[in-house]
N, C-alpha and C. Protein backbone atom coordinates (compact mmCIF):
# COMPACT_ATOMS: atom_id res chain seq x y z
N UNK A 1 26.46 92.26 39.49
CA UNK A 1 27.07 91.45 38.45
C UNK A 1 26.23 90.18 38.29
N UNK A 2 26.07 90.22 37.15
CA UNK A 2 25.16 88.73 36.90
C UNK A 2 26.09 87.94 35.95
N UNK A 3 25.38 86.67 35.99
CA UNK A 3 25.82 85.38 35.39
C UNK A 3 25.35 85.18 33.82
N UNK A 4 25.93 84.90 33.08
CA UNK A 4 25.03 84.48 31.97
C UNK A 4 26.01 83.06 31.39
N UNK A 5 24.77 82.15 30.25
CA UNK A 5 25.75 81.76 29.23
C UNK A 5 25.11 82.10 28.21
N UNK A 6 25.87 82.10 26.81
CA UNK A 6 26.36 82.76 25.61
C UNK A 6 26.23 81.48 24.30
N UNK A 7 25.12 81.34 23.49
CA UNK A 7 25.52 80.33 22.94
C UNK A 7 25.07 81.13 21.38
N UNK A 8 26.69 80.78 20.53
CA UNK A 8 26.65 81.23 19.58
C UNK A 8 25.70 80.37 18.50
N UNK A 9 25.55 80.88 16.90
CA UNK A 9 24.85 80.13 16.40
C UNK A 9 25.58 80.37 15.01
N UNK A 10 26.05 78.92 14.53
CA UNK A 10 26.63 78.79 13.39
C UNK A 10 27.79 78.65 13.16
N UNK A 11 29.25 78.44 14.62
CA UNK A 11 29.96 78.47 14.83
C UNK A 11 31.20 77.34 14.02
N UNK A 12 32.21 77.43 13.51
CA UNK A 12 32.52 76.19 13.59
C UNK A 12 32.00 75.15 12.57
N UNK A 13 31.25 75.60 11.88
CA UNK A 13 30.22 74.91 11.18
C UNK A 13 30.15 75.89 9.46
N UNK A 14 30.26 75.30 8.43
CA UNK A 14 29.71 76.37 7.32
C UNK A 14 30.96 77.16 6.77
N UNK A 15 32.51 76.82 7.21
CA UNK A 15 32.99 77.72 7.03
C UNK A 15 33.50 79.04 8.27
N UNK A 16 32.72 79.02 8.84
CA UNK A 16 32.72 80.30 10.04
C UNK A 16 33.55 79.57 11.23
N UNK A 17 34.93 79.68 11.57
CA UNK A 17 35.80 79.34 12.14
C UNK A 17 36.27 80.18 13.21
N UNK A 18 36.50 79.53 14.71
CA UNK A 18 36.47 80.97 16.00
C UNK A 18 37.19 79.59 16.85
N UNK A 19 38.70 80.30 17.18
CA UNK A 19 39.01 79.61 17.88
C UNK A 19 38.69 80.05 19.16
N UNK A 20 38.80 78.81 20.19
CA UNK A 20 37.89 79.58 21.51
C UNK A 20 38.58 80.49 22.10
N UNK A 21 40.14 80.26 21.90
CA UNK A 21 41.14 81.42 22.70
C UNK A 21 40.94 82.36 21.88
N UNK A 22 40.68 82.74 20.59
CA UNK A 22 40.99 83.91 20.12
C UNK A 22 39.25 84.55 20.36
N UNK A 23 38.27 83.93 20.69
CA UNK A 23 37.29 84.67 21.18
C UNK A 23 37.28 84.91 22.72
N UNK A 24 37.92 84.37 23.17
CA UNK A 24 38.24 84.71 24.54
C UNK A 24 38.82 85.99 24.70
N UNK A 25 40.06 86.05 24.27
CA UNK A 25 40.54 87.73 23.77
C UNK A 25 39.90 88.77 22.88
N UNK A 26 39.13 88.13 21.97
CA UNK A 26 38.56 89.51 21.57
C UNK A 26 37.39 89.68 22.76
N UNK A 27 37.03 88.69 23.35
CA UNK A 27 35.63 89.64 24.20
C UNK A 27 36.65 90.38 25.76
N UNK A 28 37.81 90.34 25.68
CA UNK A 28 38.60 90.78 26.81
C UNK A 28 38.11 92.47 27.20
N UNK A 29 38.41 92.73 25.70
CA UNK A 29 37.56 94.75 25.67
C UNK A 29 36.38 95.13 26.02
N UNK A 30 35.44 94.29 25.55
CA UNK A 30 34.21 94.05 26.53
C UNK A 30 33.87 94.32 27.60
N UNK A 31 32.59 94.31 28.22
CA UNK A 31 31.92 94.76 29.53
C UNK A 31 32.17 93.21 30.20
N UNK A 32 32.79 92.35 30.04
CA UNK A 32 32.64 91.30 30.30
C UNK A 32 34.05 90.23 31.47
N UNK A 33 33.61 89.58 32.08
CA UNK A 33 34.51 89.46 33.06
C UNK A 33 34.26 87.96 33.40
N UNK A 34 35.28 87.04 33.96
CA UNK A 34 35.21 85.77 34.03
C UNK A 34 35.01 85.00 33.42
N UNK A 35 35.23 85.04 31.36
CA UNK A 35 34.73 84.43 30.87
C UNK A 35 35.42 83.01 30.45
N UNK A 36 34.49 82.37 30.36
CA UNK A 36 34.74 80.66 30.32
C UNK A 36 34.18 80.12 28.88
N UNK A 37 35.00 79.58 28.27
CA UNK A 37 34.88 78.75 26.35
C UNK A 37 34.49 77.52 27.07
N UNK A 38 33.62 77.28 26.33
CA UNK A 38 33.05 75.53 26.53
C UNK A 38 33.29 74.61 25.09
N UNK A 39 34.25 73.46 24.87
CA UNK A 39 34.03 72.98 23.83
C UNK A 39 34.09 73.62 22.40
N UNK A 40 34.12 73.42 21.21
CA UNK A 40 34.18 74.31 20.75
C UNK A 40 33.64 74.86 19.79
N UNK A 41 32.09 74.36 20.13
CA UNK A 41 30.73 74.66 19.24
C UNK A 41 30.44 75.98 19.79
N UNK A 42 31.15 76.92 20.10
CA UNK A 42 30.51 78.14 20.54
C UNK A 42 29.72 78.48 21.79
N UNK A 43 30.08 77.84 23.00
CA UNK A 43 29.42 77.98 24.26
C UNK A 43 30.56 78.87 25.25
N UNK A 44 29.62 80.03 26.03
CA UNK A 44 30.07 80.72 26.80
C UNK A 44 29.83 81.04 28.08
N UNK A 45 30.44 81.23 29.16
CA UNK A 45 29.53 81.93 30.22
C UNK A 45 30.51 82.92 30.96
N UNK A 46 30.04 83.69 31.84
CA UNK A 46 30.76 85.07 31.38
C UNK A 46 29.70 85.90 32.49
N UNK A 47 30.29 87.03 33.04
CA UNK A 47 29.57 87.37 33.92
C UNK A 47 29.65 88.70 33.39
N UNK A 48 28.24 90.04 33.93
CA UNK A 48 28.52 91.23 33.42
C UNK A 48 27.46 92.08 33.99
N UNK A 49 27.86 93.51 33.92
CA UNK A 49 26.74 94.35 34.99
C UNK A 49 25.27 94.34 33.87
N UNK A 50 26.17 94.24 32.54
CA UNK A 50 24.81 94.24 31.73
C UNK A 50 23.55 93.71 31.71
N UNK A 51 22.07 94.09 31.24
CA UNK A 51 21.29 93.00 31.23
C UNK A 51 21.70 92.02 30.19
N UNK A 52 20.75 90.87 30.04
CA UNK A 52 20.94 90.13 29.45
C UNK A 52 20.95 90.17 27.49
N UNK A 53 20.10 91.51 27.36
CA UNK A 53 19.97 92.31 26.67
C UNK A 53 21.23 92.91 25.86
N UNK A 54 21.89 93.42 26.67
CA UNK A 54 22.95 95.00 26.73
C UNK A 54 24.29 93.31 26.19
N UNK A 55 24.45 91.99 26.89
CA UNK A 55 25.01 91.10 26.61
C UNK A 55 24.92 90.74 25.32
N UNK A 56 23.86 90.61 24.52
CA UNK A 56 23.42 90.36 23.56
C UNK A 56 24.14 90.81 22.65
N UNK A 57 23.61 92.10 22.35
CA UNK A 57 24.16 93.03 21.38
C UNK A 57 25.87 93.45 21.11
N UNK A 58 26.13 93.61 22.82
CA UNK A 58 27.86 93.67 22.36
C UNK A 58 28.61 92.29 22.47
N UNK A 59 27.61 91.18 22.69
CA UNK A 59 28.51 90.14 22.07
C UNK A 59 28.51 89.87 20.76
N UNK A 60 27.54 90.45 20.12
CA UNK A 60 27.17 90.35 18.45
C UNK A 60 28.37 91.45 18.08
N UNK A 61 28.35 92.52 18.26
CA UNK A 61 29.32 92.84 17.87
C UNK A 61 30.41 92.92 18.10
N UNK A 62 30.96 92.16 18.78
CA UNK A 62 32.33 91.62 18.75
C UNK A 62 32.69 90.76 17.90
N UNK A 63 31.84 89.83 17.74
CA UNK A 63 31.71 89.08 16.69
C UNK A 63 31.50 89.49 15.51
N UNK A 64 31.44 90.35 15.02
CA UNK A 64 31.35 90.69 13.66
C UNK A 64 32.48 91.63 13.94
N UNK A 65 33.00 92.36 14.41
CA UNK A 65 34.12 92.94 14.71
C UNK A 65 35.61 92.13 14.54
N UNK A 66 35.27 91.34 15.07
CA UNK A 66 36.73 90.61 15.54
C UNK A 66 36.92 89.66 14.35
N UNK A 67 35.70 89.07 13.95
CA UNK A 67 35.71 87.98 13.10
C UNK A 67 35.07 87.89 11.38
N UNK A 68 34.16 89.01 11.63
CA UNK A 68 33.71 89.19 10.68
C UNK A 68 32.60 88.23 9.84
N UNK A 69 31.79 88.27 10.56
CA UNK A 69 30.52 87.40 9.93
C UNK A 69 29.36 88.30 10.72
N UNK A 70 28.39 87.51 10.29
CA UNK A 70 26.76 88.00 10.58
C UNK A 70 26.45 87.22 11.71
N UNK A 71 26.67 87.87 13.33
CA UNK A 71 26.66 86.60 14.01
C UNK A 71 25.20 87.16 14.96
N UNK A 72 25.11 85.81 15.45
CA UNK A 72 23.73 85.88 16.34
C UNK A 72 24.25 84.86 17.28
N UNK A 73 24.24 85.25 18.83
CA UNK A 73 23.79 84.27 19.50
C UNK A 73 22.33 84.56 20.87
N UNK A 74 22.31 83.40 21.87
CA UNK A 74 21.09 83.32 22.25
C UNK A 74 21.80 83.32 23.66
N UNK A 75 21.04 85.07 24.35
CA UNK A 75 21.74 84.86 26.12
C UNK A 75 20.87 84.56 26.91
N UNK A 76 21.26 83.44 27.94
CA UNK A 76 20.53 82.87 29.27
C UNK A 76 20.96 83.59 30.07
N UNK A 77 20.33 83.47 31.22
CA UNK A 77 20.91 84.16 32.60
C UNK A 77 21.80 82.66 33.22
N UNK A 78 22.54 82.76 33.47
CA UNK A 78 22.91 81.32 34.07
C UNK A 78 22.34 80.33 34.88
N UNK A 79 21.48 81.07 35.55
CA UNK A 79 20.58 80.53 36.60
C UNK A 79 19.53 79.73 35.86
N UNK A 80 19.00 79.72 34.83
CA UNK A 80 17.89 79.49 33.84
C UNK A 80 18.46 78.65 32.98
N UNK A 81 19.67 78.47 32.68
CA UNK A 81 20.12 77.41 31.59
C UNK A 81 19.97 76.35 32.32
N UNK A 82 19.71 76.23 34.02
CA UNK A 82 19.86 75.21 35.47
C UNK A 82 18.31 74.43 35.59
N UNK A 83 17.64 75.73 35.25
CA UNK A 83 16.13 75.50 35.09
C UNK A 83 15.73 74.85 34.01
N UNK A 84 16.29 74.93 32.87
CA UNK A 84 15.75 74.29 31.67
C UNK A 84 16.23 73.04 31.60
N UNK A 85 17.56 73.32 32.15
CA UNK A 85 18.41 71.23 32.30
C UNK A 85 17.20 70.52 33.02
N UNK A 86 17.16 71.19 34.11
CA UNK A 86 16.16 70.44 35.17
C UNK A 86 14.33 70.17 34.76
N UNK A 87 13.99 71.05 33.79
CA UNK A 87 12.60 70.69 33.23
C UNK A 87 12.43 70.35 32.41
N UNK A 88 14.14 69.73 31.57
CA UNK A 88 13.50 68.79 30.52
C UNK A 88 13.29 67.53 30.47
N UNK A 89 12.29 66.74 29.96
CA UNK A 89 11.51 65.92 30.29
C UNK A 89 12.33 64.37 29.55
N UNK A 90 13.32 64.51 28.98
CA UNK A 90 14.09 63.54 28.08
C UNK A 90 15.65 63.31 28.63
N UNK A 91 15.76 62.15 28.49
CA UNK A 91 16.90 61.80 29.04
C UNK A 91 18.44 62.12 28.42
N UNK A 92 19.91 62.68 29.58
CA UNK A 92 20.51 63.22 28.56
C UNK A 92 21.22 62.22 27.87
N UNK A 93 21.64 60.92 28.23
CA UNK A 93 22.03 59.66 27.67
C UNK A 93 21.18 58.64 27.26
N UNK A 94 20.85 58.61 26.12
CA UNK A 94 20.10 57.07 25.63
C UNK A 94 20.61 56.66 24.41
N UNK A 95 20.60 55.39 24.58
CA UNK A 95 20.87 53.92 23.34
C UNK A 95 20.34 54.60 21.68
N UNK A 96 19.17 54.79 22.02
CA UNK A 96 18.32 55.17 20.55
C UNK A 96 18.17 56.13 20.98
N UNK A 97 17.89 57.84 21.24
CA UNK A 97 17.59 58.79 20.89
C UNK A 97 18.47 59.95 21.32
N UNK A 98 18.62 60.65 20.87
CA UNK A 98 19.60 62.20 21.76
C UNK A 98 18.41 63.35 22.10
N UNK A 99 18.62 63.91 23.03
CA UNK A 99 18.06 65.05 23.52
C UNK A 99 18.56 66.31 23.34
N UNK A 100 17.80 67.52 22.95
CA UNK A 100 18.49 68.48 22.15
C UNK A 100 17.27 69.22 22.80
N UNK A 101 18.26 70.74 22.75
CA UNK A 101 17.34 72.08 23.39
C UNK A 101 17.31 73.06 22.41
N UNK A 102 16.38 73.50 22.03
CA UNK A 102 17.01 74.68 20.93
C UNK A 102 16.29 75.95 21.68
N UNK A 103 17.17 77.03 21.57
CA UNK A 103 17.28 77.89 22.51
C UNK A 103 16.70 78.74 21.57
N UNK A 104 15.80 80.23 21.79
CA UNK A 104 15.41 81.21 21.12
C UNK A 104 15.85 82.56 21.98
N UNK A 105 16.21 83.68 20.73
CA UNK A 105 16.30 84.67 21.45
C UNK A 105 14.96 86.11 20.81
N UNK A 106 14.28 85.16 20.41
CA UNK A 106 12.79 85.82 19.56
C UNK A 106 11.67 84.54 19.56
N UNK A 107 10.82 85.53 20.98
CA UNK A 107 9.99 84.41 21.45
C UNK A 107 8.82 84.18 20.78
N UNK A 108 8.60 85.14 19.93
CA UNK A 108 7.78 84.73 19.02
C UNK A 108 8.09 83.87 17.86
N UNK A 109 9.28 84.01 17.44
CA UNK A 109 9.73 82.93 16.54
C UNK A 109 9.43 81.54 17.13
N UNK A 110 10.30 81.25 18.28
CA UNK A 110 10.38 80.35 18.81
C UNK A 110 8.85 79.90 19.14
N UNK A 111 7.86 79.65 19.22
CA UNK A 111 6.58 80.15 19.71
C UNK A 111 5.94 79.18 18.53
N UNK A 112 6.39 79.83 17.09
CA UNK A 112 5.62 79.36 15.93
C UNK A 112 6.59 78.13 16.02
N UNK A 113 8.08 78.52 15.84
CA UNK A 113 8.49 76.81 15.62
C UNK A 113 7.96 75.86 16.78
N UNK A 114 7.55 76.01 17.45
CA UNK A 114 7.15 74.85 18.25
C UNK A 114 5.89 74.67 17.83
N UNK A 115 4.98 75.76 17.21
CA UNK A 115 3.36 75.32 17.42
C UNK A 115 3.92 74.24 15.56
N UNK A 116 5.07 74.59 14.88
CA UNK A 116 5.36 74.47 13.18
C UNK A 116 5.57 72.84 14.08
N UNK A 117 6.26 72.43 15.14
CA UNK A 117 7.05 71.26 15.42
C UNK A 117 5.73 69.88 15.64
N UNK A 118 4.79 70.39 16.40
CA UNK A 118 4.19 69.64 17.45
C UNK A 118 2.85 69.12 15.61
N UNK A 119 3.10 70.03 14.66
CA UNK A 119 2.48 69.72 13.63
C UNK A 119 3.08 68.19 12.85
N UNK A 120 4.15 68.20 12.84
CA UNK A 120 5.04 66.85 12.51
C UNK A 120 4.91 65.82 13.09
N UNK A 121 4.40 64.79 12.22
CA UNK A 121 4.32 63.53 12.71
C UNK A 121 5.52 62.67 13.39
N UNK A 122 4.64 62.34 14.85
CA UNK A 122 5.85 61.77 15.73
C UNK A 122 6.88 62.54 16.47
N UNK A 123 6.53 63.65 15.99
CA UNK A 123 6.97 64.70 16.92
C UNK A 123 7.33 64.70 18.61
N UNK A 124 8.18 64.49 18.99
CA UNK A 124 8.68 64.54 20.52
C UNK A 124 9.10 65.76 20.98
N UNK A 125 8.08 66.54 21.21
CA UNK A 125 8.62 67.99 21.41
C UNK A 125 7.98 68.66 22.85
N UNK A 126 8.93 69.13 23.54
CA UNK A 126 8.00 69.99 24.96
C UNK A 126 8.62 71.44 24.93
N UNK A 127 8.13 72.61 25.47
CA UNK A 127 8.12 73.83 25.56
C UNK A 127 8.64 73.79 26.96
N UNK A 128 10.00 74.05 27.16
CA UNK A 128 10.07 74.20 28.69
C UNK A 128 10.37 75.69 29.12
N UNK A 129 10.00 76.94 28.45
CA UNK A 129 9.37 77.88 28.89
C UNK A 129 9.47 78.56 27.45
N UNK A 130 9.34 79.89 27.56
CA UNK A 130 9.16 80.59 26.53
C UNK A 130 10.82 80.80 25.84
N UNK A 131 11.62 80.80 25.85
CA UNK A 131 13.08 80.72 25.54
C UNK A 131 13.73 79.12 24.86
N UNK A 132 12.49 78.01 25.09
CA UNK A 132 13.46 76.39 24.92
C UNK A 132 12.79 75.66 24.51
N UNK A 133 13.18 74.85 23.79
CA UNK A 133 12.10 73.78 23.05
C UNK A 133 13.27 72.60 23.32
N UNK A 134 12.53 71.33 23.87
CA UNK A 134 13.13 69.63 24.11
C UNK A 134 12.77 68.88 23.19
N UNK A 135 13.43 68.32 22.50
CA UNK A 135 12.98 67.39 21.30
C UNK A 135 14.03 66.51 21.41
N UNK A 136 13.60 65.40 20.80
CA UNK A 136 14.06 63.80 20.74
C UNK A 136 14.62 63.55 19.21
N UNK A 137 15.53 63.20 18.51
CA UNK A 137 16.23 62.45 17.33
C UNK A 137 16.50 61.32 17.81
N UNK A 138 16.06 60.50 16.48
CA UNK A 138 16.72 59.48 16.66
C UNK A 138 18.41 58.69 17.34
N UNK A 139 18.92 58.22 17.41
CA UNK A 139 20.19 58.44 17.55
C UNK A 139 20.84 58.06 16.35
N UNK A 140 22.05 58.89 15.57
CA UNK A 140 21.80 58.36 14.41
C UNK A 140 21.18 59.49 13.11
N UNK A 141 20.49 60.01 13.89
CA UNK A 141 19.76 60.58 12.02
C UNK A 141 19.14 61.67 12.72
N UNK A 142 20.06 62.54 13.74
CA UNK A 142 19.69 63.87 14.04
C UNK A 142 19.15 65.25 12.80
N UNK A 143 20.38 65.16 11.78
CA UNK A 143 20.38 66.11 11.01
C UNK A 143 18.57 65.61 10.06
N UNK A 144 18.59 64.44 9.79
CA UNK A 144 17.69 64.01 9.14
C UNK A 144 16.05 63.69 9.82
N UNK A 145 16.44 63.65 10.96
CA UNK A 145 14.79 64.18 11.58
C UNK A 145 13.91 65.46 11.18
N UNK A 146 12.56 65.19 11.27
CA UNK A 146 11.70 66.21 10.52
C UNK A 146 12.10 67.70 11.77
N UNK A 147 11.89 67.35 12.75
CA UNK A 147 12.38 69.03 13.44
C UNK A 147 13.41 69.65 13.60
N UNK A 148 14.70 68.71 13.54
CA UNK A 148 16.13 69.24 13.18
C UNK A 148 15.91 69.85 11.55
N UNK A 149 15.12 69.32 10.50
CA UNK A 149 15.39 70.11 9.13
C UNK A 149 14.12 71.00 9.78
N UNK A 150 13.53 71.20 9.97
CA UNK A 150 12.44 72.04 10.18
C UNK A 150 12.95 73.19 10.97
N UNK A 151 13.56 73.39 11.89
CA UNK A 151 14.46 74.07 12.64
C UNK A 151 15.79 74.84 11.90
N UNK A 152 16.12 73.97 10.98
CA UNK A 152 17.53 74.73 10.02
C UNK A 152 16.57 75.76 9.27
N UNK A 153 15.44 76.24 9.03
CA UNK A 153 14.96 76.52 7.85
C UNK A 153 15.82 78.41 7.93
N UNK A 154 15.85 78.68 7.35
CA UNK A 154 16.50 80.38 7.16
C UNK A 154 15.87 80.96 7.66
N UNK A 155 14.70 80.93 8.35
CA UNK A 155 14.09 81.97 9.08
C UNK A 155 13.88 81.76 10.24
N UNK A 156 14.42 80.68 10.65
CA UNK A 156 15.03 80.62 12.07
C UNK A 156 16.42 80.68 12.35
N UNK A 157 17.09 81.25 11.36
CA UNK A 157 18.45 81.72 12.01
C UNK A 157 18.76 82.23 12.64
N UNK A 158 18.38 83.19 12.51
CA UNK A 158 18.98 84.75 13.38
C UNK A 158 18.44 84.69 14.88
N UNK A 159 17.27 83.62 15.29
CA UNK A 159 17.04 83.71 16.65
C UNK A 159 17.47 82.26 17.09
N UNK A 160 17.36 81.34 16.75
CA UNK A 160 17.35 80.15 17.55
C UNK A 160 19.09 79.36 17.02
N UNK A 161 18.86 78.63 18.19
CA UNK A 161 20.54 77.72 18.13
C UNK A 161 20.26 76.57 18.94
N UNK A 162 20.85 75.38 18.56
CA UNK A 162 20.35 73.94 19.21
C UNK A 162 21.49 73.61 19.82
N UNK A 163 21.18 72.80 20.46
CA UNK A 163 22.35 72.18 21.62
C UNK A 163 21.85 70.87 22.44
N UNK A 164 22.85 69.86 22.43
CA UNK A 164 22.39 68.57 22.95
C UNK A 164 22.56 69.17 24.21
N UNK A 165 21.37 68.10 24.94
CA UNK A 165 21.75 68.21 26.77
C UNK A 165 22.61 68.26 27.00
N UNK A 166 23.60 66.83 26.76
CA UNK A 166 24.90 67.01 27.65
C UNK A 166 25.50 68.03 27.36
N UNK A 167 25.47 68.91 26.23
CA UNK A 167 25.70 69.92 26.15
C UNK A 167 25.77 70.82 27.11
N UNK A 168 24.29 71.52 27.10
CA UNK A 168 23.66 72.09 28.15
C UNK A 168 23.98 71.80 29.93
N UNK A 169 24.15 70.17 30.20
CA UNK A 169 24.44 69.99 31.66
C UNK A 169 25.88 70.55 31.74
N UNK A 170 26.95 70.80 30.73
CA UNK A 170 28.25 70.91 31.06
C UNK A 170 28.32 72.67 30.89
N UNK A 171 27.28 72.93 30.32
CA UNK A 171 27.71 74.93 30.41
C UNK A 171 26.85 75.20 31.34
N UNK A 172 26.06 74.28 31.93
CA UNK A 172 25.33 74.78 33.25
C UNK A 172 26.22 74.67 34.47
N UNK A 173 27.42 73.41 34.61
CA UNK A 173 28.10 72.60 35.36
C UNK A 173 29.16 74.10 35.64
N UNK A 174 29.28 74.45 34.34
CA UNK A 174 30.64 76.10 34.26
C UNK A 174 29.85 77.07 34.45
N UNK A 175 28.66 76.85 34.63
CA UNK A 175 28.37 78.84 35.13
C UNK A 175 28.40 78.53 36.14
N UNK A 176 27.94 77.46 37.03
CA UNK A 176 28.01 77.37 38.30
C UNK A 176 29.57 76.99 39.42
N UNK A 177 30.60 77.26 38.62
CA UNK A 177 31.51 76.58 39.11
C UNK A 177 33.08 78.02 39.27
């Protein structure tokens, strides 16, 4: 049995509405066991014999099952969402800037948006492995920074999903707990 977390993309946001209890019960039928709602931007963790893979897919379709949209999210092993808290290079509380991870589940996508990111002037961006990109916003004018719009573009939907650190330290804090 392995660990994972589960981070949906588009949740909550747009229209597309999931309360966390009622995704809690629909993934009950599932291969899935111990699962934990974080907040309620769509964060999960959840344990399962599946790979991380086999997680993927029947959490997508539950989600389009249960809820009915075009959903995508991006699976970590739990152990690795621990690794990426820990190698990113930006702080998770500051005055002027927020720290944000955007997660890929198509590493080649992810791959170009970073080589598309590090092209933008002023760019604060690190690769903390092939799955995560660390970038800096202002505090303040997240949506309006050049790699937050650069990142929304439609052809990074279907693989990537962003998430502030503290984000990230608190669904790392629940897989481990």
């Amino acid at each position: 049995m392995s660990s994972y977390a589960v981070f949906l993309r588009g949740v909550n946001v747009g229209g597309i509405t999931i309360k966390m209890a009622e995704l809690k019960q629909a993934l009950a039928s599932r291969p899935f066991s111990d699962v934990k709602t974080l907040l309620a931007s769509g964060n999960v963790v959840l344990s399962s014999e599946l790979p991380a893979a086999g997680v993927k897919t029947e959490f997508e379709a539950c989600l389009r099952e249960a809820f009915g949209y075009d959903a995508w999210v991006v699976v970590l092993p739990a152990d690795r969402v621990g690794e990426l808290v820990a190698a990113c290079p930006y702080p998770a509380d500051d005055a002027t800037t927020h720290t944000y991870l955007t997660l890929g589940s198509d590493l080649g996508v992810l791959a170009e948006l970073h080589e598309a990111g590090l092209a933008l002037d002023g760019a604060q961006l690190t690769a903390l492995g092939p799955e995560a990109l660390a970038w800096l916003a202002p505090a303040g004018g997240t949506l309006d920074s050049p790699f937050s719009k650069l990142s929304a573009k439609p052809k990074y939907k279907a693989s990537t999903t962003t998430r502030n650190l503290r984000t990230m330290i608190k669904v790392r804090d629940a897989a481990v707990s």
